[in-house]
C-alpha atoms as a PDB file:
ATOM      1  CA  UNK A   1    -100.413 -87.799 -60.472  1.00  0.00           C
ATOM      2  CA  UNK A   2    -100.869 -85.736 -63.703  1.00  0.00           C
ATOM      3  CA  UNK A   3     -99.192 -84.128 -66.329  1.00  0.00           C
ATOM      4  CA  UNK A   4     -99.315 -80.902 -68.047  1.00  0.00           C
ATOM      5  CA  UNK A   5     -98.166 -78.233 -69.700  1.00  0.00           C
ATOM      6  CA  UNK A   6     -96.113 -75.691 -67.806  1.00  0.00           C
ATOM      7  CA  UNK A   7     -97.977 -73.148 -69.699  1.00  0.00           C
ATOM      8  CA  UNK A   8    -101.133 -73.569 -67.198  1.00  0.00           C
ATOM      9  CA  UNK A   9     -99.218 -73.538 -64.653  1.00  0.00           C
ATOM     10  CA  UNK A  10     -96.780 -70.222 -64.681  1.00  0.00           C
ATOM     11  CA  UNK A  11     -96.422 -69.344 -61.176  1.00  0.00           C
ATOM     12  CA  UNK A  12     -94.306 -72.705 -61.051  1.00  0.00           C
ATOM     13  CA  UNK A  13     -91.432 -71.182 -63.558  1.00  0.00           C
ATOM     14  CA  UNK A  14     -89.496 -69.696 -60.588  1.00  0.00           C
ATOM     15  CA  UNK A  15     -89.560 -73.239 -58.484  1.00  0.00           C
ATOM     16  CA  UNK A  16     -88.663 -75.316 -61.040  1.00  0.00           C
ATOM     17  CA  UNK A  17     -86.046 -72.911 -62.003  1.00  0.00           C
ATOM     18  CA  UNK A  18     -84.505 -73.182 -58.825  1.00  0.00           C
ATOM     19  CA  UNK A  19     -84.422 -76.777 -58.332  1.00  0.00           C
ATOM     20  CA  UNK A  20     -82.675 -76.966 -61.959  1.00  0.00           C
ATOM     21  CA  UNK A  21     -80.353 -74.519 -61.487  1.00  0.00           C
ATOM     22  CA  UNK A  22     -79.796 -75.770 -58.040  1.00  0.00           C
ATOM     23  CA  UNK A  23     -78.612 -79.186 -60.078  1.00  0.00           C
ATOM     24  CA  UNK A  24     -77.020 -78.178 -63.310  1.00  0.00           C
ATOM     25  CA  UNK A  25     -76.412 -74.570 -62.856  1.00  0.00           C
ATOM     26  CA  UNK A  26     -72.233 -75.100 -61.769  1.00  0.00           C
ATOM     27  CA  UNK A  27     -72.411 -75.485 -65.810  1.00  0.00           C
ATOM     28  CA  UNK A  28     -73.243 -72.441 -66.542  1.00  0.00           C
ATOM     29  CA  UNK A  29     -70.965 -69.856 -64.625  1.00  0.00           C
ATOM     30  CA  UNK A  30     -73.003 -66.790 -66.194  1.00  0.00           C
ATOM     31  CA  UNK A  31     -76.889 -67.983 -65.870  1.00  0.00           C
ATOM     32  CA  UNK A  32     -78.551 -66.970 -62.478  1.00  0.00           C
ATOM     33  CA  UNK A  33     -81.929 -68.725 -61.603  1.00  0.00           C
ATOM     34  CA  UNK A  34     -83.621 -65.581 -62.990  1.00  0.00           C
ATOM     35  CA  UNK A  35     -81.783 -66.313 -66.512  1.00  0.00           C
ATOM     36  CA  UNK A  36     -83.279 -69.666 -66.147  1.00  0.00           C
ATOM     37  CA  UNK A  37     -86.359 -68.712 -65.350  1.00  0.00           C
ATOM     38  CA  UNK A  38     -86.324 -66.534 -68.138  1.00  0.00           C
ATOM     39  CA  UNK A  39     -85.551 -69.356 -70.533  1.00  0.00           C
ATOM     40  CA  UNK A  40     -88.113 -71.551 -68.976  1.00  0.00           C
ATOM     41  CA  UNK A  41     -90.531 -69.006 -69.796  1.00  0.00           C
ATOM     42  CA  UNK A  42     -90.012 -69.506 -73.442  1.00  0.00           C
ATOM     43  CA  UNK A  43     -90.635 -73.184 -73.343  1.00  0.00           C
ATOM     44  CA  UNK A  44     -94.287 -73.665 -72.903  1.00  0.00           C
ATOM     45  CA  UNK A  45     -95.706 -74.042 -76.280  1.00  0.00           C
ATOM     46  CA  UNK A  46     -98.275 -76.858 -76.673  1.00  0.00           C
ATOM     47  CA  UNK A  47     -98.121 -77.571 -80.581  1.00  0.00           C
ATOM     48  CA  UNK A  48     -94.220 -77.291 -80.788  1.00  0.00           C
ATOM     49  CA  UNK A  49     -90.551 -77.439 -79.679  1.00  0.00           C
ATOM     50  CA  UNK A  50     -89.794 -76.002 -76.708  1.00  0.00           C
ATOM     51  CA  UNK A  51     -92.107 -77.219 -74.581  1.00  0.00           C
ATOM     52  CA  UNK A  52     -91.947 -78.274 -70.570  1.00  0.00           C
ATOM     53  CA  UNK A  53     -94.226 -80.557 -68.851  1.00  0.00           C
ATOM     54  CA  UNK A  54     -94.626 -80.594 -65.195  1.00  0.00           C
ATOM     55  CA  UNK A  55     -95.604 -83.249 -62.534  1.00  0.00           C
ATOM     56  CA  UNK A  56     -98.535 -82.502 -60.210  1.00  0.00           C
ATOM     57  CA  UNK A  57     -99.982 -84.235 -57.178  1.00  0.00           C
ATOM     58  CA  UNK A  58    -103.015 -81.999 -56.468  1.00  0.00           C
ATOM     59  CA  UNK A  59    -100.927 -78.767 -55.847  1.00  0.00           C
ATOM     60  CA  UNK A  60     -97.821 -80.409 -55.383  1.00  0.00           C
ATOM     61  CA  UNK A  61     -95.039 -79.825 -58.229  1.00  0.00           C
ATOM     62  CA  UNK A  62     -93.115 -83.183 -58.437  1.00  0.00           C
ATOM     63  CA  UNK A  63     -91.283 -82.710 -61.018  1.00  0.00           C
ATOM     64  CA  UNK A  64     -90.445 -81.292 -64.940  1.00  0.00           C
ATOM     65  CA  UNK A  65     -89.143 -82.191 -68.293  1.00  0.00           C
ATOM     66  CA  UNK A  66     -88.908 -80.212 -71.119  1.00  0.00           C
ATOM     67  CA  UNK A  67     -88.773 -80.818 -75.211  1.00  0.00           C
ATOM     68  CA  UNK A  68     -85.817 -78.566 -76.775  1.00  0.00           C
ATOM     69  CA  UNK A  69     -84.275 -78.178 -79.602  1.00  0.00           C
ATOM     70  CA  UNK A  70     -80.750 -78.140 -78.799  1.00  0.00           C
ATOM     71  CA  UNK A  71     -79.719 -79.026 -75.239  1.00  0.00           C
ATOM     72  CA  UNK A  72     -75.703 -79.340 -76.299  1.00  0.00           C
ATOM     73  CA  UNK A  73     -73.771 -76.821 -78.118  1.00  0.00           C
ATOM     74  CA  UNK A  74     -71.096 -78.980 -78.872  1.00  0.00           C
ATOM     75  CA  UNK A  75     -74.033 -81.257 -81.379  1.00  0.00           C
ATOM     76  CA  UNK A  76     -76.099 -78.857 -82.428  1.00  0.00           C
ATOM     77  CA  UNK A  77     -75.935 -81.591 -85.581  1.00  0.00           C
ATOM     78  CA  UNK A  78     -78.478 -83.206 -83.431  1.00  0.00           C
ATOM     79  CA  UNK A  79     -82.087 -82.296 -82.725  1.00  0.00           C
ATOM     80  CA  UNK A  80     -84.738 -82.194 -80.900  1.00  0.00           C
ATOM     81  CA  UNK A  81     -83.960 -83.212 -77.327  1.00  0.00           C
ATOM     82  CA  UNK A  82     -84.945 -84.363 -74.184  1.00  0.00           C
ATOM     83  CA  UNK A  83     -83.831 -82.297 -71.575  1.00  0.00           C
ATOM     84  CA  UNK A  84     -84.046 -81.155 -68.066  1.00  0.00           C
ATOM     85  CA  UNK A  85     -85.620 -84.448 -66.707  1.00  0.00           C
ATOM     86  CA  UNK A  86     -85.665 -83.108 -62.449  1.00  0.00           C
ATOM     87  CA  UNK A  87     -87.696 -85.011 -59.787  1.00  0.00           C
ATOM     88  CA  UNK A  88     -88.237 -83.528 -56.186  1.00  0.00           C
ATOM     89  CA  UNK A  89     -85.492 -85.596 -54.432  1.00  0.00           C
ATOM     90  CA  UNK A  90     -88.020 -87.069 -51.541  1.00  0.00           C
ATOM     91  CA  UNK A  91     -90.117 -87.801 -55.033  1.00  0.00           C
ATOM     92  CA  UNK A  92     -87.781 -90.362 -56.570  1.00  0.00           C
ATOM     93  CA  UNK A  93     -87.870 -93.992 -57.460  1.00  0.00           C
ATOM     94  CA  UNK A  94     -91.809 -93.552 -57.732  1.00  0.00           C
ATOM     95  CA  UNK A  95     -91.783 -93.683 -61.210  1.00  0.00           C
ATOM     96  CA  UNK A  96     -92.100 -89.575 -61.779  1.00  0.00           C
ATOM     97  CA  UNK A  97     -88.998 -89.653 -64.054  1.00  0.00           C
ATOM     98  CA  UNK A  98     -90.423 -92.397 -66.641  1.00  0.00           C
ATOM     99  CA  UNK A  99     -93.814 -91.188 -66.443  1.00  0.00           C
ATOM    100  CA  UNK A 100     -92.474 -87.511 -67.242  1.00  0.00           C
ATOM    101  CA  UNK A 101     -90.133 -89.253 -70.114  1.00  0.00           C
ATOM    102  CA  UNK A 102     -92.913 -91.154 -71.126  1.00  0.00           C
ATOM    103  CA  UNK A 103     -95.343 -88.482 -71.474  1.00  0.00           C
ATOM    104  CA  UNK A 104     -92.739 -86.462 -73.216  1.00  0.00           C
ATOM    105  CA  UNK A 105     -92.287 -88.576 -75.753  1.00  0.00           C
ATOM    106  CA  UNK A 106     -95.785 -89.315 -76.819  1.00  0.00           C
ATOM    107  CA  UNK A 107     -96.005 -85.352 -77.130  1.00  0.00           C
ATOM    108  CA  UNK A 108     -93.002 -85.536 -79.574  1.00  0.00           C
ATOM    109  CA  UNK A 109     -94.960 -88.361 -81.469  1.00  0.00           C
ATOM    110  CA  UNK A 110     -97.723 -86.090 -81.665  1.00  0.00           C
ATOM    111  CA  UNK A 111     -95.904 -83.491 -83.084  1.00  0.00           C
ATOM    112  CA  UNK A 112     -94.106 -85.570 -85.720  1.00  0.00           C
ATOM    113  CA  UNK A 113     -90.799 -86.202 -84.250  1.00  0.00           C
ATOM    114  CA  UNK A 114     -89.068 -89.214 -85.451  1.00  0.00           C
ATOM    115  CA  UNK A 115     -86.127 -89.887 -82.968  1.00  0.00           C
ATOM    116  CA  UNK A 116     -84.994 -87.250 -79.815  1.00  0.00           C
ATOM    117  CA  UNK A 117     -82.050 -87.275 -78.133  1.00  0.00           C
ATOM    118  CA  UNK A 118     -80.555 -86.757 -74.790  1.00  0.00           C
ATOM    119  CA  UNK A 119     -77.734 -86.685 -72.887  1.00  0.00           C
ATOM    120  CA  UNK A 120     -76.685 -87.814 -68.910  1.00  0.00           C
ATOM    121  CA  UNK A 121     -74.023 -88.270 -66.590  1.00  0.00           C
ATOM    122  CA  UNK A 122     -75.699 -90.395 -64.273  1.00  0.00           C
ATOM    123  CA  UNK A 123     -79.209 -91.761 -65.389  1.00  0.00           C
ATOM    124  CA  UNK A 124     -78.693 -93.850 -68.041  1.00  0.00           C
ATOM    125  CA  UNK A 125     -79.923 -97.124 -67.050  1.00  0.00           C
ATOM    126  CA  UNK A 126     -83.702 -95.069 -66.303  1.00  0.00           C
ATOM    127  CA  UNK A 127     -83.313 -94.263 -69.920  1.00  0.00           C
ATOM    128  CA  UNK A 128     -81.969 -97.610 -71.086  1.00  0.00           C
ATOM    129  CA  UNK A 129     -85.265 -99.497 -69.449  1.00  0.00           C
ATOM    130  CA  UNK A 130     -87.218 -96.676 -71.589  1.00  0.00           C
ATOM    131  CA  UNK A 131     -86.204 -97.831 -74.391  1.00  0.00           C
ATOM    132  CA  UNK A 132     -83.018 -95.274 -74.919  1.00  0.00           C
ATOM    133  CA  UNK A 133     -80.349 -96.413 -76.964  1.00  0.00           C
ATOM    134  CA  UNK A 134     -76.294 -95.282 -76.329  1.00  0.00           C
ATOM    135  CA  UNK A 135     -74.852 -93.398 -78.986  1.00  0.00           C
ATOM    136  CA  UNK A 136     -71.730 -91.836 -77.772  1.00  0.00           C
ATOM    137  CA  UNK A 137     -70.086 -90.969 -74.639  1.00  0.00           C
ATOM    138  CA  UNK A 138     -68.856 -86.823 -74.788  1.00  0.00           C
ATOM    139  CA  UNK A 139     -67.030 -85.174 -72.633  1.00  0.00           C
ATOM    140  CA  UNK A 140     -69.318 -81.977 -71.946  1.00  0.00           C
ATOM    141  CA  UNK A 141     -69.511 -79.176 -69.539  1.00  0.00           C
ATOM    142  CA  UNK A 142     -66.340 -80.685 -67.340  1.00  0.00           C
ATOM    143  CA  UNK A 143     -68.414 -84.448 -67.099  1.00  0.00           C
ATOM    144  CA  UNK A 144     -68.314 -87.312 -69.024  1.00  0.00           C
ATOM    145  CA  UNK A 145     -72.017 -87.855 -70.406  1.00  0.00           C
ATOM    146  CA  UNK A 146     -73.255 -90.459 -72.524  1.00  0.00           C
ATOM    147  CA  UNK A 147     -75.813 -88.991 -75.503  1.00  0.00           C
ATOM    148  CA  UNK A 148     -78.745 -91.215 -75.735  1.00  0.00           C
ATOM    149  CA  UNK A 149     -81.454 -91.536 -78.443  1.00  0.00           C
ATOM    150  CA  UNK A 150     -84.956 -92.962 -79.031  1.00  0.00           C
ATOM    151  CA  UNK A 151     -86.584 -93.866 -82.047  1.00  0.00           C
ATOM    152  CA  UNK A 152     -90.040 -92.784 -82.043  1.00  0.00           C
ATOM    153  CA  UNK A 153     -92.846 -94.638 -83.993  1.00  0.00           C
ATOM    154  CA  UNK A 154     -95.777 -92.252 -85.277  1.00  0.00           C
ATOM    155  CA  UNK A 155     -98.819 -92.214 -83.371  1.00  0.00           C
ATOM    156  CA  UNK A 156    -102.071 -94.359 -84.902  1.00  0.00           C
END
């Protein structure tokens, strides 16, 4: 498996919209896939916030994560965040997720981030074995989530 930036790999915007959308679109009752698509499409800088990394097993898209500035509009007091963590279902439990997390965060690192956030409804002990800390539990777009953070150390 290998990771990279979505930016060399645009013909997989429209997929990877549709599996997020698929998952978390119910929150957003005026987005479409192609609105998602569309913001996808603006995330694939490599030298700064937003950026999306993507999962491949020779052609085969695994799975995506992206770095974003504000992923909740109810904290925009918080920034940047992790965000849109999705793993092929047949894909999971192989260790995608943390390797996607993983690889996301050493990007931040690079890029002089100092702590990112996130927030879930339902994988928090993935995040907690990362190394994820609780901070508060919101209740946000009709679910209760918990908003996570990690403290990033500088690269040497």
């Amino acid at each position: 498996m290998r990771i990279e930036n979505i930016g060399d790999h645009l013909e997989l915007i429209d997929t990877i919209a549709l599996w997020h959308f698929r998952e978390w679109g119910h929150a957003d009752p005026t987005g479409s896939v192609q609105s998602w698509a569309d913001g996808l499409r603006q995330r694939t800088h490599r030298d700064r916030i937003p950026a999306t990394f993507v999962a491949l097993e020779g052609t085969e898209l695994l799975g995506s994560v992206t770095l974003t500035n504000h992923d909740m509009n109810s904290r925009m007091d918080l920034s940047p965040w992790l965000a849109g963590l999705y793993v092929k279902p047949e894909k999971r439990g192989q260790g995608i997720g943390s390797a996607l997390t993983n690889h996301a965060v050493k990007v931040a690192a690079l890029m002089g981030v100092n702590r990112l956030y996130l927030y879930t409804e339902s994988a928090r002990d993935l995040y907690r074995k990362l190394g994820w800390r609780s901070m508060a539990e919101d209740f946000y777009e009709g679910q209760v989530v918990t908003i996570m953070y990690l403290d990033i150390l500088p690269e040497a």
